[in-house]
N, C-alpha and C. Protein backbone atom coordinates (compact mmCIF):
# COMPACT_ATOMS: atom_id res chain seq x y z
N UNK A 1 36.59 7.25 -19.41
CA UNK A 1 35.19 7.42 -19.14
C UNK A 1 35.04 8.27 -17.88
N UNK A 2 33.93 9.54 -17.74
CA UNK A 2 33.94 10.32 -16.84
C UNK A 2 33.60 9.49 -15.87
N UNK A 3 33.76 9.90 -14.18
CA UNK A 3 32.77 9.24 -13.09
C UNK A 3 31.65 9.63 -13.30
N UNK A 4 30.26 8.85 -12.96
CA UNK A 4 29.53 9.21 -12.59
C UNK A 4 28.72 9.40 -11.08
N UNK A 5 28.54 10.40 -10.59
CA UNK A 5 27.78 10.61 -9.36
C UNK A 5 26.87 9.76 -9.31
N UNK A 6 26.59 8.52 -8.07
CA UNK A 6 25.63 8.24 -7.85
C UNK A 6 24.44 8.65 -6.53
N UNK A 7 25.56 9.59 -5.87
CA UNK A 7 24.94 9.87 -4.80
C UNK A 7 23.54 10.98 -5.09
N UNK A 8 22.70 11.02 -3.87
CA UNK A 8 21.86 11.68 -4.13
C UNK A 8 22.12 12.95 -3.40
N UNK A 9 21.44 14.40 -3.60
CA UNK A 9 22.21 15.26 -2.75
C UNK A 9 21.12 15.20 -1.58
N UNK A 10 21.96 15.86 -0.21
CA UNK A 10 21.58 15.82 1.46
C UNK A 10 20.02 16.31 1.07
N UNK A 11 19.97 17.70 0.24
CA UNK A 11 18.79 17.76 0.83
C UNK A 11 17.08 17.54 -0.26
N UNK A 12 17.56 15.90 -0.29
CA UNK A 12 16.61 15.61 -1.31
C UNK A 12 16.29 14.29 -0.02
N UNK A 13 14.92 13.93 0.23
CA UNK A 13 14.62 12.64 0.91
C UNK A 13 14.01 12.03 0.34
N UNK A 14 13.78 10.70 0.59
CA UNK A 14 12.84 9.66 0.17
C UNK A 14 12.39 8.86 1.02
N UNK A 15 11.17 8.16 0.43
CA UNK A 15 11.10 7.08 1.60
C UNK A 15 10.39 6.07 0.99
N UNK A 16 9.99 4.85 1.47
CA UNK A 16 9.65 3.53 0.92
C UNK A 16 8.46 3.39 2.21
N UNK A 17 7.43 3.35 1.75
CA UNK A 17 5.98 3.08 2.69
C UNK A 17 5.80 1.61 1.82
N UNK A 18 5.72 0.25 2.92
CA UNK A 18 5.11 -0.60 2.71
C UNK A 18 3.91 -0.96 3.51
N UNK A 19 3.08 -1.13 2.59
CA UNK A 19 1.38 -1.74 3.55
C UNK A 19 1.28 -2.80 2.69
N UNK A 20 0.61 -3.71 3.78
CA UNK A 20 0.34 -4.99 3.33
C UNK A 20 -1.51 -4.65 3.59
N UNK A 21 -2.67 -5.34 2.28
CA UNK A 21 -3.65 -5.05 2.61
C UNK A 21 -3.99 -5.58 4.33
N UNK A 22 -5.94 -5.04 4.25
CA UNK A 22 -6.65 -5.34 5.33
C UNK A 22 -6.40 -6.75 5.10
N UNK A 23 -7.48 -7.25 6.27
CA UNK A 23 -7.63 -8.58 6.64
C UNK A 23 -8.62 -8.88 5.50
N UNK A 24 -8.58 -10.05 4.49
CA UNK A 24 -9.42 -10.61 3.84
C UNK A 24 -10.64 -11.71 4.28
N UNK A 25 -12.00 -11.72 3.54
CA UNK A 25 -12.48 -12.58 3.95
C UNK A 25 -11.90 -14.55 4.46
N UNK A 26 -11.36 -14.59 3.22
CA UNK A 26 -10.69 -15.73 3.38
C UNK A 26 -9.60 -15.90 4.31
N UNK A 27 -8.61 -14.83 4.76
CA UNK A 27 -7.63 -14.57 6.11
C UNK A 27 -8.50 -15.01 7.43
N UNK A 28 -9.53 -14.18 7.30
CA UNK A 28 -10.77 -14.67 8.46
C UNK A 28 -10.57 -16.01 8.79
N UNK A 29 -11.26 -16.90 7.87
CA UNK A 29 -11.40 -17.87 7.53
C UNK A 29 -10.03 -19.03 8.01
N UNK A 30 -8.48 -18.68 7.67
CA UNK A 30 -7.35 -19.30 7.93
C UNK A 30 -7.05 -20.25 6.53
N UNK A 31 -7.93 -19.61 5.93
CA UNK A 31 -7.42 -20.25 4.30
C UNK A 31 -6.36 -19.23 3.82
N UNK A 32 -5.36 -19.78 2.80
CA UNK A 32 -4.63 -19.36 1.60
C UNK A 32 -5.27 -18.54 0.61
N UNK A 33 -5.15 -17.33 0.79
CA UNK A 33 -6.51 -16.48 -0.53
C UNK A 33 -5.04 -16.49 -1.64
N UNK A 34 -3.57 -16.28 -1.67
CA UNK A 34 -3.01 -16.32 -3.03
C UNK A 34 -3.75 -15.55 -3.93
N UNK A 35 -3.56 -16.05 -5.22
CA UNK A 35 -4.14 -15.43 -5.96
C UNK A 35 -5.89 -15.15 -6.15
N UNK A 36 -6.17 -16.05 -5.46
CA UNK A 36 -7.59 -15.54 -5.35
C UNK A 36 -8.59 -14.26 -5.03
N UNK A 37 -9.38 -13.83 -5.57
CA UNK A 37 -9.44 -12.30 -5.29
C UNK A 37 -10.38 -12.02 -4.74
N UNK A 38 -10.71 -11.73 -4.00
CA UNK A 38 -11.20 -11.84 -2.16
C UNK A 38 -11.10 -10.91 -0.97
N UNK A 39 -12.39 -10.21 -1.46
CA UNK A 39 -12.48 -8.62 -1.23
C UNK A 39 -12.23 -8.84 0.66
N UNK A 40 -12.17 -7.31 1.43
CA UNK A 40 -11.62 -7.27 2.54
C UNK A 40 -12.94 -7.54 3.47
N UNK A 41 -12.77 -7.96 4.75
CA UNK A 41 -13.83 -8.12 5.73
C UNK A 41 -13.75 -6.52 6.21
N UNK A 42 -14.74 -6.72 7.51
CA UNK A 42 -15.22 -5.11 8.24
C UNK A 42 -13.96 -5.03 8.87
N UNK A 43 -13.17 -5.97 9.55
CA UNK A 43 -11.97 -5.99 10.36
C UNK A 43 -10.72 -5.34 9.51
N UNK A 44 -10.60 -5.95 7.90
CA UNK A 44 -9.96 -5.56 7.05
C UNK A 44 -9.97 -3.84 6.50
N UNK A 45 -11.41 -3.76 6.97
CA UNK A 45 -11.18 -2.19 6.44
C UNK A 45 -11.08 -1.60 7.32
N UNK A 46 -11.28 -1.31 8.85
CA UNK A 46 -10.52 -0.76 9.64
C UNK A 46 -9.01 -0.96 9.90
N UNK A 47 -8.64 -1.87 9.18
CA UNK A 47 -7.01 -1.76 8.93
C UNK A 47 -6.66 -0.92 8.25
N UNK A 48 -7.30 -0.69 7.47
CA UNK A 48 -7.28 0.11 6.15
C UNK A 48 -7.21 1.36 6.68
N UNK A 49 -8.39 1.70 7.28
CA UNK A 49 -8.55 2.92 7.79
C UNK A 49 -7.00 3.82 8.44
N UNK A 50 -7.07 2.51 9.50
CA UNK A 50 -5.86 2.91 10.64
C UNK A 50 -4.25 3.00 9.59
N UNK A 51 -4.27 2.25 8.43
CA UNK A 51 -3.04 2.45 8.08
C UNK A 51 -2.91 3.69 7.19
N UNK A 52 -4.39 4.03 6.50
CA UNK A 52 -4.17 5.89 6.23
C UNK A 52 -3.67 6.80 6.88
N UNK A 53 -3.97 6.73 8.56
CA UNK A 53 -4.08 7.25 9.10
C UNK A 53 -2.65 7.33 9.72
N UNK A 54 -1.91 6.34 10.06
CA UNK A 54 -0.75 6.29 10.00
C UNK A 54 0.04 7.03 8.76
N UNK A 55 -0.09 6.91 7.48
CA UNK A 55 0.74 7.61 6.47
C UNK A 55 0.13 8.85 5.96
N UNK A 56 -1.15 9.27 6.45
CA UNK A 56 -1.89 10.77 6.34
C UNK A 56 -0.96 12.12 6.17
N UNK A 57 0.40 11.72 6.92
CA UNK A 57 1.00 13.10 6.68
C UNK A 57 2.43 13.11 5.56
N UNK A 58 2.18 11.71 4.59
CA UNK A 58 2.81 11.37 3.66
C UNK A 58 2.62 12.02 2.25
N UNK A 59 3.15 13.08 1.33
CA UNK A 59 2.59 13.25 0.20
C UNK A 59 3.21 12.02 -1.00
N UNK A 60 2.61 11.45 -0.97
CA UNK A 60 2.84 9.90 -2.21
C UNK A 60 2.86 10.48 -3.25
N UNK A 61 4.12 10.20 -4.40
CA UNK A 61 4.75 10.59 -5.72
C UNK A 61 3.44 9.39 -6.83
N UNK A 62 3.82 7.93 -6.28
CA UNK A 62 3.37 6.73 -6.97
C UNK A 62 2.94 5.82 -5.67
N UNK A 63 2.08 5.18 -6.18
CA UNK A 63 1.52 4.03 -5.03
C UNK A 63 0.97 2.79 -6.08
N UNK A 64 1.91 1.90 -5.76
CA UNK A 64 1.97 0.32 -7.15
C UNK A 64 0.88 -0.35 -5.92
N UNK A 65 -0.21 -1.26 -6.09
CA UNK A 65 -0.83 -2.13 -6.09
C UNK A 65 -0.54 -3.25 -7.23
N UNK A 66 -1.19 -4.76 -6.11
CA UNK A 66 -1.19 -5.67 -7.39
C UNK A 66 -2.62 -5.72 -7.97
N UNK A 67 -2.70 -6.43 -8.77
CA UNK A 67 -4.16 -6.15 -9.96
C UNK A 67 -5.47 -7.08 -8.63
N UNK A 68 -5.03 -7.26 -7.41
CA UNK A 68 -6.37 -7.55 -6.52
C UNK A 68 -6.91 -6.87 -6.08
N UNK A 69 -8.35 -7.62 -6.00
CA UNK A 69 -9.35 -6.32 -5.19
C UNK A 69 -8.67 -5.99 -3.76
N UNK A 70 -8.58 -6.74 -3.11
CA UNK A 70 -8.05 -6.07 -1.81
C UNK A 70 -7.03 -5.23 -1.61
N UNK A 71 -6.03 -5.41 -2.26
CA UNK A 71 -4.95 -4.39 -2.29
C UNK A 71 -5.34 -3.16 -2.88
N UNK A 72 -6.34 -2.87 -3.84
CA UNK A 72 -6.66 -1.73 -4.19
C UNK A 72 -7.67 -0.82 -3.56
N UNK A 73 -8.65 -1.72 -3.06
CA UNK A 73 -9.30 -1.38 -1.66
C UNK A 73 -8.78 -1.02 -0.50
N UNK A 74 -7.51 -1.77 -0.30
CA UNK A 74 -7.20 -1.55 0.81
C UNK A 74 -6.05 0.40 0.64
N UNK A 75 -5.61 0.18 -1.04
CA UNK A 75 -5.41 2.00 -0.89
C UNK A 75 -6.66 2.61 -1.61
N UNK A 76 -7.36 2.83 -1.56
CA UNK A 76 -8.59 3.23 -1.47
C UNK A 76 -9.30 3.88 -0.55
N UNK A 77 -9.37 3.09 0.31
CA UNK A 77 -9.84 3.22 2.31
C UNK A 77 -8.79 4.03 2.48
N UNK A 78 -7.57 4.14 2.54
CA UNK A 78 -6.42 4.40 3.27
C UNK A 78 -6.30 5.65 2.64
N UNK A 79 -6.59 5.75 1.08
CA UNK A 79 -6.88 7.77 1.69
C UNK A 79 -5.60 7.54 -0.05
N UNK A 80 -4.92 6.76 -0.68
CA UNK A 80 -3.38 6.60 -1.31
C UNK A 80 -3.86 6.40 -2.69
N UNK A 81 -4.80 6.28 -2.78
CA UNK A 81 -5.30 5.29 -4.23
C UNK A 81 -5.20 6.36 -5.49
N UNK A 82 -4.78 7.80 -5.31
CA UNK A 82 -4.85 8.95 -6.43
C UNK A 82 -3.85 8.67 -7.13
N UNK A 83 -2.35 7.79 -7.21
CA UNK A 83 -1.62 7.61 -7.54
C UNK A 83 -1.05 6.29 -7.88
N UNK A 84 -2.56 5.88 -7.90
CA UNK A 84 -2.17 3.80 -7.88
C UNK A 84 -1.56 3.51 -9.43
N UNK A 85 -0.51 2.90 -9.41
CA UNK A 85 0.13 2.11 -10.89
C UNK A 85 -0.76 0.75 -10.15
C-alpha cells in the first residue's frame, strides 16, 4: 500500500476562531439558559459587536452555529453570519 501524505504544505494556513455568544438575557439573570432559547441582552450585543471586531480582518471559509437564537445573533452582530452552517 502506497504512503499517504498527511501533511499539509508550508504555504497553506488555517485557523480555528472560537466565539462563544453575547451575554444572554437569562446569563444576566445567573440562571442556566442550556437549551433554552434566549435571545441576547444590550450587554450581549456589544459583545457581539467587539468580537467582530476582533475577527474583522478574518476572511471565514464556514462559520457552524448551534440552531439558538443567540448564537446566530451573536454571528450576525459580529459581521460572520454569510457563511453560517
Amino acid at each position: 500500500m502506497p504512503a499517504v501524505s498527511t501533511s499539509i504544505p508550508s504555504s497553506v494556513q488555517s485557523q480555528l476562531v472560537l466565539m462563544r455568544h453575547g451575554e444572554s438575557m437569562w446569563n444576566d439573570l445567573k440562571l442556566f439558559t442550556g437549551d433554552v432559547d434566549i435571545p441576547l441582552t444590550e450587554k450581549g450585543v456589544n459583545e457581539a459587536l467587539a468580537g467582530g471586531r476582533a475577527v474583522s480582518e478574518i476572511d471565514f471559509d464556514i462559520v457552524f452555529t448551534s440552531r439558538l437564537v443567540r448564537a446566530k445573533q451573536t454571528a450576525l452582530i459580529a459581521g460572520i453570519e454569510s457563511n453560517c452552517v
